[in-house]
C-alpha atoms as a PDB file:
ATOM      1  CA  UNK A   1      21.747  18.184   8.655  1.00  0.00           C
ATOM      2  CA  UNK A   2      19.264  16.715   6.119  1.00  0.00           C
ATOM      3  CA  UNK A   3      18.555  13.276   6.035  1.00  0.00           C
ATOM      4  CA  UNK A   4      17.491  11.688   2.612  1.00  0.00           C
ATOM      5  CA  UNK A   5      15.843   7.816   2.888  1.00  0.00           C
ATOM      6  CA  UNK A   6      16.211   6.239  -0.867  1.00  0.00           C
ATOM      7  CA  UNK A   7      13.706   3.077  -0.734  1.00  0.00           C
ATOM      8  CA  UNK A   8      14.469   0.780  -3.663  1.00  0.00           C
ATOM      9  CA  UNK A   9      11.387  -1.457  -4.345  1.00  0.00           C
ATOM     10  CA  UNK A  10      13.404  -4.263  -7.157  1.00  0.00           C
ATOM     11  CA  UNK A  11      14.415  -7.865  -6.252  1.00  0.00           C
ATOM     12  CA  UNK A  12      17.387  -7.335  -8.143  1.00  0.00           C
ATOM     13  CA  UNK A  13      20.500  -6.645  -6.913  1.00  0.00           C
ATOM     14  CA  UNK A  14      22.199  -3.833  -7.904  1.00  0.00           C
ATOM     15  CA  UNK A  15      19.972  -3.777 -11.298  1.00  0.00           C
ATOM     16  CA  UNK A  16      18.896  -0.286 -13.024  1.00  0.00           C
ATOM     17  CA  UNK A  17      16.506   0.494 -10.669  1.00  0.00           C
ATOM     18  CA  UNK A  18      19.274   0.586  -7.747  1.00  0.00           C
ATOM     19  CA  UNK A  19      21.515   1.839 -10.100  1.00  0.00           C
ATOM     20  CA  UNK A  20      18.983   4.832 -10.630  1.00  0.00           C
ATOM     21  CA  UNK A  21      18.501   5.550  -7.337  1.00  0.00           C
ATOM     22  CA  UNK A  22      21.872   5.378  -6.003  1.00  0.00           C
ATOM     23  CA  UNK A  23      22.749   8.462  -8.927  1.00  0.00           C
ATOM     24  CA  UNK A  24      20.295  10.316  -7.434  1.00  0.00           C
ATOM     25  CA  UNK A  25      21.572   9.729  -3.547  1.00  0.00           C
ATOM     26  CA  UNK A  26      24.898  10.266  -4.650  1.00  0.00           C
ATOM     27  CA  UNK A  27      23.506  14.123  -5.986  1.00  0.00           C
ATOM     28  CA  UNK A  28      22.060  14.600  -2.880  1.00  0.00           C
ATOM     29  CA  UNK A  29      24.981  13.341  -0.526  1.00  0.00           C
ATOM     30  CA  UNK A  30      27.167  15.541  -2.717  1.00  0.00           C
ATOM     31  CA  UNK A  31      24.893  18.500  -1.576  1.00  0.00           C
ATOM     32  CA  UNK A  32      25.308  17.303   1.830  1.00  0.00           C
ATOM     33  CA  UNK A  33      22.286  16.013   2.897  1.00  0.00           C
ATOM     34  CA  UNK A  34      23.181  11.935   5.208  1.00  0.00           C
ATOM     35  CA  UNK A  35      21.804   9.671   2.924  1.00  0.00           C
ATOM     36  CA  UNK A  36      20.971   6.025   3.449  1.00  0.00           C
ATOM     37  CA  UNK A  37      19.766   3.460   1.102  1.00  0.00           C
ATOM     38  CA  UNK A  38      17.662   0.300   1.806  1.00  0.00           C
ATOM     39  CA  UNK A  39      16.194  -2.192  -0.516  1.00  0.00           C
ATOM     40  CA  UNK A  40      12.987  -3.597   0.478  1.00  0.00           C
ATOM     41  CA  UNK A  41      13.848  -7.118  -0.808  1.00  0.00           C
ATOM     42  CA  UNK A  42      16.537  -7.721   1.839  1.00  0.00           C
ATOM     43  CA  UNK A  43      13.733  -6.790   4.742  1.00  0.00           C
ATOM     44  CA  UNK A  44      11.520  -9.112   6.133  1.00  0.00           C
ATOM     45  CA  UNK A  45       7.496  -7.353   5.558  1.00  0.00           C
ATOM     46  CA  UNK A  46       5.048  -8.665   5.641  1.00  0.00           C
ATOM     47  CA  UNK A  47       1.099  -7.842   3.943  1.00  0.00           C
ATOM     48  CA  UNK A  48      -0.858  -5.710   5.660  1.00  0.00           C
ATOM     49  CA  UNK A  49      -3.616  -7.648   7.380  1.00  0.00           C
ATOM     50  CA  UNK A  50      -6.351  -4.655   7.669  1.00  0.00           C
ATOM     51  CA  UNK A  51      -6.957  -5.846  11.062  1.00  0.00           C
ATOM     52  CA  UNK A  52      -7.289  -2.320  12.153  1.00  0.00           C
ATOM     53  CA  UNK A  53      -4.943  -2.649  14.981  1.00  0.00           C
ATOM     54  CA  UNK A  54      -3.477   0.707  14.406  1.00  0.00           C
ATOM     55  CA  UNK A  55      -6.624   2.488  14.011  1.00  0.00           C
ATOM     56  CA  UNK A  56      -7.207   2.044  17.430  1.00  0.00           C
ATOM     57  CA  UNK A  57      -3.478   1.778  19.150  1.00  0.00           C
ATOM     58  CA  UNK A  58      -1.714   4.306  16.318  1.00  0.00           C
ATOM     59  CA  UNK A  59       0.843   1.280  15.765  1.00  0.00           C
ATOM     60  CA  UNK A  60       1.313  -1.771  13.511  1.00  0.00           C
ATOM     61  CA  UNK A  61       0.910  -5.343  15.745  1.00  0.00           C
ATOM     62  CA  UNK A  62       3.070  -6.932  13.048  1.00  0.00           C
ATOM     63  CA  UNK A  63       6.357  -7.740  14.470  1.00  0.00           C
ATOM     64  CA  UNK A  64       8.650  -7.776  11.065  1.00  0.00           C
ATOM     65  CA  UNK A  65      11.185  -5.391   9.972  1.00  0.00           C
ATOM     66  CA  UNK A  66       8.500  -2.587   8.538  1.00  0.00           C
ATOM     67  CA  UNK A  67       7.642  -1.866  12.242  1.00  0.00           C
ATOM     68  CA  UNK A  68      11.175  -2.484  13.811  1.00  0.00           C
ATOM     69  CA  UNK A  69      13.426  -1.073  11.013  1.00  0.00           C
ATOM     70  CA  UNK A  70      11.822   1.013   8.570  1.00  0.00           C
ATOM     71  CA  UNK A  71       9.007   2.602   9.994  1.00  0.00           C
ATOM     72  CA  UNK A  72      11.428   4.370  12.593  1.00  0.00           C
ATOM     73  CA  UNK A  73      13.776   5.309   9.136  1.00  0.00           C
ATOM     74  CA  UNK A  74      10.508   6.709   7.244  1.00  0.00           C
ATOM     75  CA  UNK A  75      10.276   8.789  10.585  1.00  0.00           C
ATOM     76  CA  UNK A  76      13.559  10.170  10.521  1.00  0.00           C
ATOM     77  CA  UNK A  77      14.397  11.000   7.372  1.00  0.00           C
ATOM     78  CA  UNK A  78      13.293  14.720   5.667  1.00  0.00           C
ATOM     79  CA  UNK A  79      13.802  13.207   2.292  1.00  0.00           C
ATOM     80  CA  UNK A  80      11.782  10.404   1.193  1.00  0.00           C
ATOM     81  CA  UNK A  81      12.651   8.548  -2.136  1.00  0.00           C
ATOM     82  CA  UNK A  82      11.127   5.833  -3.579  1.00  0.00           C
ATOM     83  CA  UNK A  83      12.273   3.846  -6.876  1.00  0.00           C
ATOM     84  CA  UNK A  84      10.791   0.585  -8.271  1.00  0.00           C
ATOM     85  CA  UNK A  85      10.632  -1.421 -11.316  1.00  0.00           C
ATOM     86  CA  UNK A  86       7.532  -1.062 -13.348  1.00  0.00           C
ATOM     87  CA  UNK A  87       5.529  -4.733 -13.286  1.00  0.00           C
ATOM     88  CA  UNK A  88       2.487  -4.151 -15.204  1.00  0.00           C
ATOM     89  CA  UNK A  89       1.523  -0.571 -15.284  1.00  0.00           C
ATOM     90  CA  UNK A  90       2.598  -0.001 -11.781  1.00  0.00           C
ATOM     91  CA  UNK A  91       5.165  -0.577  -9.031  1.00  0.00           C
ATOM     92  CA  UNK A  92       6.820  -3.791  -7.652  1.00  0.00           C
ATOM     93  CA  UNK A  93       5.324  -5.799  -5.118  1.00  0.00           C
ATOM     94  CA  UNK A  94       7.960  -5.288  -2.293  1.00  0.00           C
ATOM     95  CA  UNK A  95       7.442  -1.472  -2.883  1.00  0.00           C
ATOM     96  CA  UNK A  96       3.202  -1.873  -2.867  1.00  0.00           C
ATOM     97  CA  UNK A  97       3.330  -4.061   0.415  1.00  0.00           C
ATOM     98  CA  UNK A  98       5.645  -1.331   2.198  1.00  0.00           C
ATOM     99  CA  UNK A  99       3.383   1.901   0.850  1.00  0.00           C
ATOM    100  CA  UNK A 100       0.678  -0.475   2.405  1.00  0.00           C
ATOM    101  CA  UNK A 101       2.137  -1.051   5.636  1.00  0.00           C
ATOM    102  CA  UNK A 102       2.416   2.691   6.532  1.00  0.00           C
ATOM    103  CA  UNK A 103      -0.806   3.433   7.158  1.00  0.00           C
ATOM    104  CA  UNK A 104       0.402   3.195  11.279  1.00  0.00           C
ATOM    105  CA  UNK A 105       1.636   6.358  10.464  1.00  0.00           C
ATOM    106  CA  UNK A 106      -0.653   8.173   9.077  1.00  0.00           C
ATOM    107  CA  UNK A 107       0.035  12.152   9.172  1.00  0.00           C
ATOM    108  CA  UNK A 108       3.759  11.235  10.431  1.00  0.00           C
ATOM    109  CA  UNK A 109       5.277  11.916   6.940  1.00  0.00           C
ATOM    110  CA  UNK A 110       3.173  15.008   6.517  1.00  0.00           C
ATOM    111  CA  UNK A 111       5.933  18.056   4.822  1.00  0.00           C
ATOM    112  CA  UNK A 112       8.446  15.212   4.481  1.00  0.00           C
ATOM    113  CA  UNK A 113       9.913  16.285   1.073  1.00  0.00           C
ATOM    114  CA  UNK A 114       9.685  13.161  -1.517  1.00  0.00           C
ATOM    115  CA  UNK A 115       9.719  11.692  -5.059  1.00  0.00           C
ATOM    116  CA  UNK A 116       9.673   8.698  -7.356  1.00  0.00           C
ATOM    117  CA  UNK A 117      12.180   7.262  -9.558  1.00  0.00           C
ATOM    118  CA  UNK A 118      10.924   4.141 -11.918  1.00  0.00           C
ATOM    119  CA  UNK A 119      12.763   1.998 -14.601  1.00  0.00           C
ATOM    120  CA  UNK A 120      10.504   0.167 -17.014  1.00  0.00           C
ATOM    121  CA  UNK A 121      10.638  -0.938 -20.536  1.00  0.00           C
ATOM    122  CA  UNK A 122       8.346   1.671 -21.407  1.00  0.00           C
ATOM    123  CA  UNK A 123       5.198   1.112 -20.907  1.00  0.00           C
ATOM    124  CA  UNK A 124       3.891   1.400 -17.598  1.00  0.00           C
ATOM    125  CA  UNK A 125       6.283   4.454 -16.714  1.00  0.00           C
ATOM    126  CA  UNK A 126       3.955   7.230 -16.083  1.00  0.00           C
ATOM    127  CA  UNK A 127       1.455   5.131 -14.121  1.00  0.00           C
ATOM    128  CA  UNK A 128       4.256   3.869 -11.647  1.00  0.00           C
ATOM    129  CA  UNK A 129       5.155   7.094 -10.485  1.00  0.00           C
ATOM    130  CA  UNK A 130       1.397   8.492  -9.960  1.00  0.00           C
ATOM    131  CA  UNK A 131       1.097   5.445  -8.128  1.00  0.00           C
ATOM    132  CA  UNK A 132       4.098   6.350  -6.118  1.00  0.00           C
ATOM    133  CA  UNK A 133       3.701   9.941  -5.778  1.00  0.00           C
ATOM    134  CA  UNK A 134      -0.292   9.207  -4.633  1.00  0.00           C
ATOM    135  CA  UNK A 135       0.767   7.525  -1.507  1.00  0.00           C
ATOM    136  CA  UNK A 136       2.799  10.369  -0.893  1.00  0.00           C
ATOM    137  CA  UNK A 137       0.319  12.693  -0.825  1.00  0.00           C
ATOM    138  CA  UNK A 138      -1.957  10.751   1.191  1.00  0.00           C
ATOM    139  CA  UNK A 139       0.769  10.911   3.466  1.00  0.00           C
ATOM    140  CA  UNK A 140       0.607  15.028   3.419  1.00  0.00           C
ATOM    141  CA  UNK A 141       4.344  14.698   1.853  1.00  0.00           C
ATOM    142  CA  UNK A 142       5.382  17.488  -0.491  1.00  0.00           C
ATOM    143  CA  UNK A 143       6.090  15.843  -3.776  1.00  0.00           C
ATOM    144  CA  UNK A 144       9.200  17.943  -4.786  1.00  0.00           C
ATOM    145  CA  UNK A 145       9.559  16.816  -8.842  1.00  0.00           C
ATOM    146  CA  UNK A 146       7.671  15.077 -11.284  1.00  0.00           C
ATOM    147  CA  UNK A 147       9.523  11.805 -10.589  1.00  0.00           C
ATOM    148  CA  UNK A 148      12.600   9.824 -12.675  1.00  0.00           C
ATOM    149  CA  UNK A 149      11.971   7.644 -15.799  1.00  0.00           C
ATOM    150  CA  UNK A 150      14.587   4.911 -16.728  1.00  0.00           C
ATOM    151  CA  UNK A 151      14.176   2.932 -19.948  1.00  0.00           C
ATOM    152  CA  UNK A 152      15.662  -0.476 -18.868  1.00  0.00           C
ATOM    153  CA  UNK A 153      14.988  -4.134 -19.229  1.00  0.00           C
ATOM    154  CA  UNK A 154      18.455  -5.827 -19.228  1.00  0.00           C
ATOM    155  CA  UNK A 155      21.138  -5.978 -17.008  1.00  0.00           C
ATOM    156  CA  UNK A 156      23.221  -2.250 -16.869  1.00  0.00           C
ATOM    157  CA  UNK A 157      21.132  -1.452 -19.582  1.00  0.00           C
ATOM    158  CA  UNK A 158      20.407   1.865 -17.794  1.00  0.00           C
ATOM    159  CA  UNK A 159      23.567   3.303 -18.048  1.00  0.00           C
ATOM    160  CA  UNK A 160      22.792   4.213 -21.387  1.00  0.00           C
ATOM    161  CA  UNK A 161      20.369   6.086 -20.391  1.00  0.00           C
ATOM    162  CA  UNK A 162      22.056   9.948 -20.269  1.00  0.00           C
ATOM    163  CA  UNK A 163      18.385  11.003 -19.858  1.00  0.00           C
ATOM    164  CA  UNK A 164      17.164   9.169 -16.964  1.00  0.00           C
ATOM    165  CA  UNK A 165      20.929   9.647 -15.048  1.00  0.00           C
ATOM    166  CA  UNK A 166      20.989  13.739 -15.524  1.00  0.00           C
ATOM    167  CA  UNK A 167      17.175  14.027 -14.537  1.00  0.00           C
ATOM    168  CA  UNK A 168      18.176  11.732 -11.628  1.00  0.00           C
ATOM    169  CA  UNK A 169      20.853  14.132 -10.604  1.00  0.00           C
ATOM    170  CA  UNK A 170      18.070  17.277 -11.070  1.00  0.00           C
ATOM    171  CA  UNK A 171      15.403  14.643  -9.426  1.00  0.00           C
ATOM    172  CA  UNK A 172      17.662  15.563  -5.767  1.00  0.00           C
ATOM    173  CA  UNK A 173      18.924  18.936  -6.607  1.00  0.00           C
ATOM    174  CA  UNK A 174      15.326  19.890  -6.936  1.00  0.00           C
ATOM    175  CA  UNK A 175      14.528  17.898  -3.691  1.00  0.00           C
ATOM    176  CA  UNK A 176      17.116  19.104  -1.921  1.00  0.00           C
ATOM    177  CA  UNK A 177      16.167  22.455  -2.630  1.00  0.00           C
ATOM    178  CA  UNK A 178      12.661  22.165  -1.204  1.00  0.00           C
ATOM    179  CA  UNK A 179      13.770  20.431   2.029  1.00  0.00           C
ATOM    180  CA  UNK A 180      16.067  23.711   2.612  1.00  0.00           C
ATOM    181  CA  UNK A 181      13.272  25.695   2.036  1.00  0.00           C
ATOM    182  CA  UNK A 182      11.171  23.383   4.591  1.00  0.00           C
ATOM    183  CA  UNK A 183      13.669  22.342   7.192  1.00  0.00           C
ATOM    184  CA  UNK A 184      15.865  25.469   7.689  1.00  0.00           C
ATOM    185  CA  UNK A 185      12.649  27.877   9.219  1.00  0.00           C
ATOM    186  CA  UNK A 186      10.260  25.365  10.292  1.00  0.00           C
ATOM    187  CA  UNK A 187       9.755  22.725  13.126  1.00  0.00           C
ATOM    188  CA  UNK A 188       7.413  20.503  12.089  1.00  0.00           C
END
């Protein structure tokens, strides 16, 4: 069975951004893939140091919940999504400290199947998601869509976005498709 990983990057609880992401982990549970959702502001990581500790050992020395928690769920999943808030032109802090931190894995993500889902105001939008889908392909992931765009600023504000919640739904269908395509012939 498929595993999907849905990463949301905002502070807020259950805001748009969460709300965004859990339409499009609903699609793909629906199309039975095991989802699992986990918001980076209720895990303890901390800044990469650029010590260069896992140049040399192929592991992070930070004991925090990147290296005991989420690093192992990164590893497990075939399905990789990422959703953040736009702050200035680009994504959320919590969501730029984790890309950061998973450079101890280097090449481990490579054909994971992934994509970016980002609510903003407006501005900002397009940039997020390059920023998002560039760490995935420095990882060697396959990005599998163009990414999600949510025009949001206040509370539930999101749901009126039929836009952003049908492209969501595509978003995993389209995914999910590629993972098949990936997962069902090949071992990697």
């Amino acid at each position: 069975m498929l595993k999907a990983l849905g990463i949301g990057g905002s502070p807020r609880k259950r805001g748009n951004t969460e709300a965004l992401l859990n339409v499009a982990l609903a699609e793909l549970k629906r199309l039975g893939v095991e989802t699992e959702k986990v918001m980076l502001s209720a895990y303890d990581i901390k800044p990469c140091t650029e010590c260069r500790y896992c140049v040399d050992k192929g592991c992070c020395c930070i004991d925090d919940d990147m290296t005991k928690i989420l690093i192992p769920k990164l590893l497990l999943a075939n399905i990789i999504v990422i959703a953040s808030p736009v702050y200035f032109n680009n994504v959320s802090s919590y969501v730029k400290v984790f890309m950061d931190r998973t450079w101890c894995i280097r090449g481990k993500l490579r054909n994971k199947v992934g994509g970016g889902i980002v609510v903003g105001r407006g501005y900002g939008l397009e940039s997020a998601i390059t920023a998002i889908h560039s760490f995935m392909l420095k990882h060697e992931m396959i990005v599998g869509h163009r990414g999600v765009s949510g025009n949001a600023f206040e509370s539930g504000e999101i749901r009126s976005d039929t836009r952003a919640l049908e492209d969501a739904k595509k978003f995993a269908k389209r995914l999910h498709e590629i993972a098949q395509l990936i997962f069902s012939s090949h071992s990697y």
